[in-house]
PDB file of N, CA and C in Angstrom:
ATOM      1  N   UNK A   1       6.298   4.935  -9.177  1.00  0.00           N
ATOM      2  CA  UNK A   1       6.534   4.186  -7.961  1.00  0.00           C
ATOM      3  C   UNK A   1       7.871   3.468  -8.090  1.00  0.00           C
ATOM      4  N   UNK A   2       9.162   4.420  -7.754  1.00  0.00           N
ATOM      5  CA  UNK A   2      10.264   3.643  -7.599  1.00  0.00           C
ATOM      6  C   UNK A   2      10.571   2.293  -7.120  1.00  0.00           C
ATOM      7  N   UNK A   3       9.948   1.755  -6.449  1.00  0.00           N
ATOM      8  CA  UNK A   3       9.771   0.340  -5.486  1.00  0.00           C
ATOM      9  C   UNK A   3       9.196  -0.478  -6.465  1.00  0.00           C
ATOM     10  N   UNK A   4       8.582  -0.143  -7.327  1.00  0.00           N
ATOM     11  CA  UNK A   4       7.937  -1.500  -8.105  1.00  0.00           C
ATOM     12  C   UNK A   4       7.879  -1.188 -10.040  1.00  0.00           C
ATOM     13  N   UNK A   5       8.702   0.212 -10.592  1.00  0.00           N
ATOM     14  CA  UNK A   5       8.779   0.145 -11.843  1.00  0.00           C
ATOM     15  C   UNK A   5       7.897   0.493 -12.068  1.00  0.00           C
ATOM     16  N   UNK A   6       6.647   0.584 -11.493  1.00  0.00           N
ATOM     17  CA  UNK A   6       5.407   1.189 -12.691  1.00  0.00           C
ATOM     18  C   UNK A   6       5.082   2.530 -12.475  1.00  0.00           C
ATOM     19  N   UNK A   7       4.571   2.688 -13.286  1.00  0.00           N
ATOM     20  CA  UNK A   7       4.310   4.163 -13.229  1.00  0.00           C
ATOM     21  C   UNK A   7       2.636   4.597 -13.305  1.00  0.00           C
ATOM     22  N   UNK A   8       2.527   5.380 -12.816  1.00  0.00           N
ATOM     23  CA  UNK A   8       0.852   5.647 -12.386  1.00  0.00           C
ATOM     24  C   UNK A   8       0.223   7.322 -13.019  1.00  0.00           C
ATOM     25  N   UNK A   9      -1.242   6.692 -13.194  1.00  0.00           N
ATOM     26  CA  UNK A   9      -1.761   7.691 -13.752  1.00  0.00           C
ATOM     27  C   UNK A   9      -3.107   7.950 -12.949  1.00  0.00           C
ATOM     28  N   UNK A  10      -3.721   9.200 -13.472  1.00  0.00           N
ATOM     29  CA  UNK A  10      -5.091   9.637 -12.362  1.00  0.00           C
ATOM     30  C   UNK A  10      -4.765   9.281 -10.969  1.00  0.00           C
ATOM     31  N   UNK A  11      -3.455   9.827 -10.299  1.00  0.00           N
ATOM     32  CA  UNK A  11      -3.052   9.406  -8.790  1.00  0.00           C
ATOM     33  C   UNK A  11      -4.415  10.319  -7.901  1.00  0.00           C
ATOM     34  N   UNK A  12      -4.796  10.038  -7.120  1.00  0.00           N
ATOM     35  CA  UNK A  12      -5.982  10.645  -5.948  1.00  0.00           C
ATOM     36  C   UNK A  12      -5.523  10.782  -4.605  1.00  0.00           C
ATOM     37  N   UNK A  13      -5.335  11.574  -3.543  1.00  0.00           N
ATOM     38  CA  UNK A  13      -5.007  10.996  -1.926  1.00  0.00           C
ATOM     39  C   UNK A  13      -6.668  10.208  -1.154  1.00  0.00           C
ATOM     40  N   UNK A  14      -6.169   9.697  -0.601  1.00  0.00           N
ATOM     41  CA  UNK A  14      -7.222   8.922  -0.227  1.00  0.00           C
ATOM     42  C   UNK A  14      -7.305   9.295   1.652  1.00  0.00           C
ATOM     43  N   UNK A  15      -6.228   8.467   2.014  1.00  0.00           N
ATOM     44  CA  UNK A  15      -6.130   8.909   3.366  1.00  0.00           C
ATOM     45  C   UNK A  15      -4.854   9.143   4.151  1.00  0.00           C
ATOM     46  N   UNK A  16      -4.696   9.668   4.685  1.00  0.00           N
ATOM     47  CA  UNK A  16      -3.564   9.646   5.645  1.00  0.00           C
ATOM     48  C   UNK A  16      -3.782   9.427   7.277  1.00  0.00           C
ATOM     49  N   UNK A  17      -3.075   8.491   7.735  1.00  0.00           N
ATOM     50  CA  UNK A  17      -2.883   7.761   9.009  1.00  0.00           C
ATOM     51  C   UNK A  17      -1.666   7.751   9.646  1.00  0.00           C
ATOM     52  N   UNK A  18      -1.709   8.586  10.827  1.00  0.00           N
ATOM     53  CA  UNK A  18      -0.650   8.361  11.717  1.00  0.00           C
ATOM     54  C   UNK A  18      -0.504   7.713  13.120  1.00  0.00           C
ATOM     55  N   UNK A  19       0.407   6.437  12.696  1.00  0.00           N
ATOM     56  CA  UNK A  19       0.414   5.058  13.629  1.00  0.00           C
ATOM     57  C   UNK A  19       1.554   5.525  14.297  1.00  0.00           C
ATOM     58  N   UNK A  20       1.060   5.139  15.896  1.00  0.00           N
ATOM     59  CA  UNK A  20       1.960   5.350  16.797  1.00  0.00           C
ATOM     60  C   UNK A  20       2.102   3.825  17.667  1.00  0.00           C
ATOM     61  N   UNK A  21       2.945   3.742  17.859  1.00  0.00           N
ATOM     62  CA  UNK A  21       3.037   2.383  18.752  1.00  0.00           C
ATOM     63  C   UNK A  21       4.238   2.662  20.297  1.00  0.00           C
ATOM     64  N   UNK A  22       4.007   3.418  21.124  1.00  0.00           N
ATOM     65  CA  UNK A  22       5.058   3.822  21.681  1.00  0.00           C
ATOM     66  C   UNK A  22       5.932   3.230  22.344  1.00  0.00           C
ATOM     67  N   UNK A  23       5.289   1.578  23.195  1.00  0.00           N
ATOM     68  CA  UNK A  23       6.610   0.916  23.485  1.00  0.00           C
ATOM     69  C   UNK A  23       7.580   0.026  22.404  1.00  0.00           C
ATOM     70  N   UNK A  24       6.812  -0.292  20.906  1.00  0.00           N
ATOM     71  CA  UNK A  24       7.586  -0.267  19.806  1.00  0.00           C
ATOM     72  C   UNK A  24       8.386   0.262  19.255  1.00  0.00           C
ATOM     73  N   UNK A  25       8.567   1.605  19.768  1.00  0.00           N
ATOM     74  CA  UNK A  25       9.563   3.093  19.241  1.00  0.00           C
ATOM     75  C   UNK A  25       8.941   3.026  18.515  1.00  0.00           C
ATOM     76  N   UNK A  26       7.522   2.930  17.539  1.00  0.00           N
ATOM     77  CA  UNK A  26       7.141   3.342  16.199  1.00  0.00           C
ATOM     78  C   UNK A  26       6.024   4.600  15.859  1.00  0.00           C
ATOM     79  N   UNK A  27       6.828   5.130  14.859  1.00  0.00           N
ATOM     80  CA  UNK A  27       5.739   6.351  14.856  1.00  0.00           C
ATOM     81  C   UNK A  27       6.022   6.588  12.864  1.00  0.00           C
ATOM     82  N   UNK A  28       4.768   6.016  12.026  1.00  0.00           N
ATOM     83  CA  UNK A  28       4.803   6.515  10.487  1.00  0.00           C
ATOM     84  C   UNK A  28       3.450   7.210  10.706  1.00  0.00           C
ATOM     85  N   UNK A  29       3.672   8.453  10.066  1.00  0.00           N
ATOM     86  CA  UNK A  29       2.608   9.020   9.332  1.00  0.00           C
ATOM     87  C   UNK A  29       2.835   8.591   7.821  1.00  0.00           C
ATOM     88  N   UNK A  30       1.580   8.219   7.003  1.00  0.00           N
ATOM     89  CA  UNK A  30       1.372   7.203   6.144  1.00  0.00           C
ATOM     90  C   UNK A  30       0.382   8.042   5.299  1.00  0.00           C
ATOM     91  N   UNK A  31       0.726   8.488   3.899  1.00  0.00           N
ATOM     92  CA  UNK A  31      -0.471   8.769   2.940  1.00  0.00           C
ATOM     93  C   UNK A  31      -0.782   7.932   2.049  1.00  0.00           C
ATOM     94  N   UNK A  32      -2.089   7.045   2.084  1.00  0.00           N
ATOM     95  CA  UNK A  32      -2.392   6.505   0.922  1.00  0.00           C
ATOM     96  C   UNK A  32      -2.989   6.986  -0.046  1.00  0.00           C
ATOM     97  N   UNK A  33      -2.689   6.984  -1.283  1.00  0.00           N
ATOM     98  CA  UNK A  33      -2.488   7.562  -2.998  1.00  0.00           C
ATOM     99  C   UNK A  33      -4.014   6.403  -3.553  1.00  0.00           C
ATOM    100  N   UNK A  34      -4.060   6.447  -4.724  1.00  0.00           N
ATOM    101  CA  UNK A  34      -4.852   5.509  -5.445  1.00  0.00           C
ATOM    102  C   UNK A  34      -4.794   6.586  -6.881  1.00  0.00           C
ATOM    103  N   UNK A  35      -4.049   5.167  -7.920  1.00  0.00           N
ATOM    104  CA  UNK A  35      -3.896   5.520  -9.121  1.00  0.00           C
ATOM    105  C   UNK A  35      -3.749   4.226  -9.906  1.00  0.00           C
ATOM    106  N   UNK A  36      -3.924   4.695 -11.174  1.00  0.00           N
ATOM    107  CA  UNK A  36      -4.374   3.628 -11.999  1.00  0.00           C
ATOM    108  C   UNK A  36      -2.854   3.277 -12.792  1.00  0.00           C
ATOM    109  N   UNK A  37      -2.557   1.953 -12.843  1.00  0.00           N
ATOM    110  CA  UNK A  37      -1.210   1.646 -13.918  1.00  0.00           C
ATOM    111  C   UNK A  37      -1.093   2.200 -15.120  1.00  0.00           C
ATOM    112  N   UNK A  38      -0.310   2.693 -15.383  1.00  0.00           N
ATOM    113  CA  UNK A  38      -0.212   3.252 -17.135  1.00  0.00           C
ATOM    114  C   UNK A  38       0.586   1.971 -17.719  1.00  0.00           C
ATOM    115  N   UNK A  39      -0.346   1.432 -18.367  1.00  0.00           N
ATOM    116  CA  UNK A  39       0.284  -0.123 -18.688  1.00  0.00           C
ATOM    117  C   UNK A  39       0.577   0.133 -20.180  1.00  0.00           C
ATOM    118  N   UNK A  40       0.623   1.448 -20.711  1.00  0.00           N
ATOM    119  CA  UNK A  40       1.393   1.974 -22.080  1.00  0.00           C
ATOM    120  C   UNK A  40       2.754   1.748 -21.665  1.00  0.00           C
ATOM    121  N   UNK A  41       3.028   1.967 -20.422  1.00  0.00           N
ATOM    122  CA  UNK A  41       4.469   1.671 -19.778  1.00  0.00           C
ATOM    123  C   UNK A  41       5.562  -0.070 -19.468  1.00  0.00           C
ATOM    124  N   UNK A  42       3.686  -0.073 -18.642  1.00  0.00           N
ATOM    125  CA  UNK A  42       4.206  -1.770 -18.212  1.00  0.00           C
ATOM    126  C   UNK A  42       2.843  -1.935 -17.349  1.00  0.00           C
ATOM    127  N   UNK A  43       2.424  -3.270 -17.089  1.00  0.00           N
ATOM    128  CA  UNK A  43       1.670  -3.285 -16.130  1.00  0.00           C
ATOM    129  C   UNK A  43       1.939  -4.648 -14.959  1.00  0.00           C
ATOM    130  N   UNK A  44       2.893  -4.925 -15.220  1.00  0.00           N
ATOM    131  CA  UNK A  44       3.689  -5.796 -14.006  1.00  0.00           C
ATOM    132  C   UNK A  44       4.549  -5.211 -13.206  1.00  0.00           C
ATOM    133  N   UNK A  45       4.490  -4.872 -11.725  1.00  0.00           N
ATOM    134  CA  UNK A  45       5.871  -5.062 -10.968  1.00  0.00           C
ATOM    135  C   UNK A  45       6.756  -5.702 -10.670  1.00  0.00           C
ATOM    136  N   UNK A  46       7.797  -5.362 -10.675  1.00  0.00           N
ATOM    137  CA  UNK A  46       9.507  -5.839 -10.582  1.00  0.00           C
ATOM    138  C   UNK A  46       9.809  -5.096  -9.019  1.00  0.00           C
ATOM    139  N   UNK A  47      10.576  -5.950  -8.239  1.00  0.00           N
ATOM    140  CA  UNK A  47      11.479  -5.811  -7.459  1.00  0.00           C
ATOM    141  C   UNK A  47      12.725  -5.267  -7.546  1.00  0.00           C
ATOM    142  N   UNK A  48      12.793  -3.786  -7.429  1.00  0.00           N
ATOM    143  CA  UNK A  48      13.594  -2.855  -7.938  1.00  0.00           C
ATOM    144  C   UNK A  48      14.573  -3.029  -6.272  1.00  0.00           C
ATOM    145  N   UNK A  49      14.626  -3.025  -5.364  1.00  0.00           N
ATOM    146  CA  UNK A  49      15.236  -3.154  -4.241  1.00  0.00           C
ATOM    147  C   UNK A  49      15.536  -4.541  -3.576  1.00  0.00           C
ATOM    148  N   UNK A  50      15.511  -5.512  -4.372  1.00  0.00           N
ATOM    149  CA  UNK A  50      15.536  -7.143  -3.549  1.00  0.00           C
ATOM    150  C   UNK A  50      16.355  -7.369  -2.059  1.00  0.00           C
ATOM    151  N   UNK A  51      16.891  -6.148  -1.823  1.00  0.00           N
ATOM    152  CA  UNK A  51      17.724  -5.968  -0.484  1.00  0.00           C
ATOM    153  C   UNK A  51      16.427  -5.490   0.679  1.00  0.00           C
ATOM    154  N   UNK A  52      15.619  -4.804   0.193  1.00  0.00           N
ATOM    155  CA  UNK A  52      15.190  -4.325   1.227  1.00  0.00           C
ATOM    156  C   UNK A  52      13.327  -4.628   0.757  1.00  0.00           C
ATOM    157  N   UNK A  53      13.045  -5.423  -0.243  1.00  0.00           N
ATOM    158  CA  UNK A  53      11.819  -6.021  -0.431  1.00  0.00           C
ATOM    159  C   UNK A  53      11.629  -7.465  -0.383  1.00  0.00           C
ATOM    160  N   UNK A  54      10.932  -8.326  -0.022  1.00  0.00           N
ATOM    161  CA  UNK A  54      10.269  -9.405  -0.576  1.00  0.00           C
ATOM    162  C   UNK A  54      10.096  -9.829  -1.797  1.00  0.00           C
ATOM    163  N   UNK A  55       9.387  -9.001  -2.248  1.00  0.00           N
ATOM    164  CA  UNK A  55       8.540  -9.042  -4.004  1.00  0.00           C
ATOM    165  C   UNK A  55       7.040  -8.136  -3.833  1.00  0.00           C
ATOM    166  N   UNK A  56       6.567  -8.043  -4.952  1.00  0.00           N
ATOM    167  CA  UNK A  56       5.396  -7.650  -5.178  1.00  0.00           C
ATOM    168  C   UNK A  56       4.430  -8.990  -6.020  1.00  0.00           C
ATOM    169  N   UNK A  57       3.309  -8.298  -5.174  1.00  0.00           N
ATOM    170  CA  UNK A  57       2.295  -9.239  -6.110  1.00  0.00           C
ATOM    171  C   UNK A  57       0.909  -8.453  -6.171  1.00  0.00           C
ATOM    172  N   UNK A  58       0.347  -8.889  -7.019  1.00  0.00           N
ATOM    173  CA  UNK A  58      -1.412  -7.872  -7.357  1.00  0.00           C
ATOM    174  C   UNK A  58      -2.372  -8.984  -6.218  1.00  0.00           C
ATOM    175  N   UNK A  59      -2.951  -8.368  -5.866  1.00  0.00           N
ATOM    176  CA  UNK A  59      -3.754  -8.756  -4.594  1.00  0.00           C
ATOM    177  C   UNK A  59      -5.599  -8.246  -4.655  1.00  0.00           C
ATOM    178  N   UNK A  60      -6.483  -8.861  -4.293  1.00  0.00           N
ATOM    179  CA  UNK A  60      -7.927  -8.304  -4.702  1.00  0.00           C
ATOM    180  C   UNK A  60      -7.828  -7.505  -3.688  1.00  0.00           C
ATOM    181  N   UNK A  61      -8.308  -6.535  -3.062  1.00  0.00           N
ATOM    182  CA  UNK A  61      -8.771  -5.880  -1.587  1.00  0.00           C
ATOM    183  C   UNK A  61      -9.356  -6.873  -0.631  1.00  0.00           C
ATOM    184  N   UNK A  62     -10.194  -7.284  -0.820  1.00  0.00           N
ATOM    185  CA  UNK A  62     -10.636  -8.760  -0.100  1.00  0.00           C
ATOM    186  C   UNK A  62     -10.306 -10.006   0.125  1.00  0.00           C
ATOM    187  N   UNK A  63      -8.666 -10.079  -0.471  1.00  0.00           N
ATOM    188  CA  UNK A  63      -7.776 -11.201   0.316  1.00  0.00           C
ATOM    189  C   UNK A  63      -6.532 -10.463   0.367  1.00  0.00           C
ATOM    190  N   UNK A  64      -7.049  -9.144   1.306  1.00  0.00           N
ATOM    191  CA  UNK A  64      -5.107  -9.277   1.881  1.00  0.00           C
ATOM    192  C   UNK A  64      -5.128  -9.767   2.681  1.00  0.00           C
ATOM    193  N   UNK A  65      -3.974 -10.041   3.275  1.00  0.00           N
ATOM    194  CA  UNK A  65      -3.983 -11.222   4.598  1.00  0.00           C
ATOM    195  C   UNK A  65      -4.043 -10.241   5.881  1.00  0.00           C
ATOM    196  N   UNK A  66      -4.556 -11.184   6.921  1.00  0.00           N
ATOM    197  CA  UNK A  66      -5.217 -10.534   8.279  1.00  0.00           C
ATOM    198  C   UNK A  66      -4.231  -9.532   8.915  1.00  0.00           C
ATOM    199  N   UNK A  67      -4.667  -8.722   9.802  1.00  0.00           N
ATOM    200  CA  UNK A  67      -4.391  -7.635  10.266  1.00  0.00           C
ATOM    201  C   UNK A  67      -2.830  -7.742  10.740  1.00  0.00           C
ATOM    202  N   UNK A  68      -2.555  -8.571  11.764  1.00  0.00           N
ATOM    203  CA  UNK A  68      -1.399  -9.260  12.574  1.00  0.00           C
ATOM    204  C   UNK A  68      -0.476  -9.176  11.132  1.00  0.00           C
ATOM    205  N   UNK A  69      -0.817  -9.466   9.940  1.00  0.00           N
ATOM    206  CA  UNK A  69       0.260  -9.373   8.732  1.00  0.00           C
ATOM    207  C   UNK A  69       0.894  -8.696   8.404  1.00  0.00           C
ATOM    208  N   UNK A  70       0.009  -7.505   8.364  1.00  0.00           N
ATOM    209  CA  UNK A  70       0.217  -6.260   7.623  1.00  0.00           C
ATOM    210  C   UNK A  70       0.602  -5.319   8.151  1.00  0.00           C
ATOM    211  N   UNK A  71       1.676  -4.166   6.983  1.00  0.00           N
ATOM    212  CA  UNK A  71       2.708  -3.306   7.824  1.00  0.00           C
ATOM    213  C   UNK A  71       1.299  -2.167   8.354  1.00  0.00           C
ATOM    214  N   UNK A  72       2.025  -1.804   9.986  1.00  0.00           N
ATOM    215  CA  UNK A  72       1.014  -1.229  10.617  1.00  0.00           C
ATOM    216  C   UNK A  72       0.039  -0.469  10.180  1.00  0.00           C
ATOM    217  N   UNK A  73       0.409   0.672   9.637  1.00  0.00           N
ATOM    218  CA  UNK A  73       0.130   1.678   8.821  1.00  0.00           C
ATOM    219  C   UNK A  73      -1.780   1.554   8.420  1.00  0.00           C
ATOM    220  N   UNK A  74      -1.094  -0.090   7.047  1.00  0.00           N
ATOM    221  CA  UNK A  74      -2.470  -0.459   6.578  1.00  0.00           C
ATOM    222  C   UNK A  74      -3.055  -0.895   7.491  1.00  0.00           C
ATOM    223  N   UNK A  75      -2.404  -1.807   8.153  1.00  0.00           N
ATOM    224  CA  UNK A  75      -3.697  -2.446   9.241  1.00  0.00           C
ATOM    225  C   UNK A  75      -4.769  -1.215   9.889  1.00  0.00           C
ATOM    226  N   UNK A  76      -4.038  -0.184  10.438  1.00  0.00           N
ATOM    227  CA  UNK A  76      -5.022   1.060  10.891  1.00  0.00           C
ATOM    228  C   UNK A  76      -5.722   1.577   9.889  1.00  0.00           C
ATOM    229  N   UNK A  77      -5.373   1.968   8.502  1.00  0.00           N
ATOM    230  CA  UNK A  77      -6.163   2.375   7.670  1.00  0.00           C
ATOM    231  C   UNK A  77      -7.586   1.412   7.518  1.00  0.00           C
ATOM    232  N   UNK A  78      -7.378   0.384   7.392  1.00  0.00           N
ATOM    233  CA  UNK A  78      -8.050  -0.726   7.105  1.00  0.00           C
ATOM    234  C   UNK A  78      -9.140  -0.471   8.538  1.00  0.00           C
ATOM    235  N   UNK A  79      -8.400  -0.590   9.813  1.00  0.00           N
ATOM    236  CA  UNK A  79      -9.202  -0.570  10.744  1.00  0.00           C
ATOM    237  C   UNK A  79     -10.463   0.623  11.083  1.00  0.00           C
ATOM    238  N   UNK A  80      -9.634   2.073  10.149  1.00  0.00           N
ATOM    239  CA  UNK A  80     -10.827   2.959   9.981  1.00  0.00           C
ATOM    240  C   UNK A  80     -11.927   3.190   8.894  1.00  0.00           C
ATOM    241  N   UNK A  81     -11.962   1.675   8.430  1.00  0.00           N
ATOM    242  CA  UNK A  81     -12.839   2.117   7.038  1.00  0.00           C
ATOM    243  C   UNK A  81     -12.528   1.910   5.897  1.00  0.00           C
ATOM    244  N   UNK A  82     -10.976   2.107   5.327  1.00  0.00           N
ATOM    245  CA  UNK A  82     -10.214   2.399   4.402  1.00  0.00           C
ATOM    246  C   UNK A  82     -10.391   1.485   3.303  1.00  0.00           C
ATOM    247  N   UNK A  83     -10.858   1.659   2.327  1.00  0.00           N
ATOM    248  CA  UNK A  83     -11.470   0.761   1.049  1.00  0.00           C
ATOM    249  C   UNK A  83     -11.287   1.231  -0.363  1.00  0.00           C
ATOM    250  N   UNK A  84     -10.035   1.538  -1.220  1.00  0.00           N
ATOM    251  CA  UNK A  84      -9.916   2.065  -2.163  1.00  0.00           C
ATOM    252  C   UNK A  84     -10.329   1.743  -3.470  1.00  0.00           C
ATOM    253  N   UNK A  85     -11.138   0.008  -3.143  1.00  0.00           N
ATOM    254  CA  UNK A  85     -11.937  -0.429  -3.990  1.00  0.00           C
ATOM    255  C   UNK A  85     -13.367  -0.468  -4.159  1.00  0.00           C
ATOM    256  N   UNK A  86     -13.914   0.063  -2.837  1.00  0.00           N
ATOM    257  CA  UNK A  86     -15.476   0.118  -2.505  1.00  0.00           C
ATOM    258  C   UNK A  86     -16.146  -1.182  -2.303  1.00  0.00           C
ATOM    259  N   UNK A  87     -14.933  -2.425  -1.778  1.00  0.00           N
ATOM    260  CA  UNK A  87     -15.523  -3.286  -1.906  1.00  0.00           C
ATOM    261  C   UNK A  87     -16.401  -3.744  -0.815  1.00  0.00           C
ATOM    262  N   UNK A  88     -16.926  -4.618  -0.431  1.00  0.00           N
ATOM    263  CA  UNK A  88     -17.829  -4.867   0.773  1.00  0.00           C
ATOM    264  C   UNK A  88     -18.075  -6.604   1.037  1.00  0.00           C
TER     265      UNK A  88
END
């Protein structure tokens, strides 16, 4: 994962979602992955792009922040179900 330095192992596809928003001009088709850190490597992310990121941070599934937050994509995944932790 160029964007955050780590590198991943047992990667899976999970889902793919394509968000359209048309008076937004927005249209991503979006695949979400699920893989485990190879922390033989590293198991912290770094901000490899500080121009075009925020930062990273590790997050539970059950406090990302509300829908209105989040880049569209997840919010729809999220809105169909989408749970890569099985949490409840």
């Amino acid at each position: 994962m160029e964007e955050t330095g780590l590198k991943l192992k047992d990667v899976s596809f999970q889902i793919a979602v394509n968000t359209i928003n048309v008076p937004a001009e927005y249209h991503y088709v979006t695949i979400f992955l699920k893989g485990e850190v190879d922390v033989s490597y590293k198991a912290e992310p770094e901000n490899t792009e500080p121009d075009k990121c925020e930062g990273w941070e590790w997050r539970k599934w059950t406090e990302i922040p509300p829908p209105d937050e989040l880049f569209w994509s997840l919010r729809d995944a999220r809105a169909a179900g989408f749970d890569p932790c099985g949490s409840k």
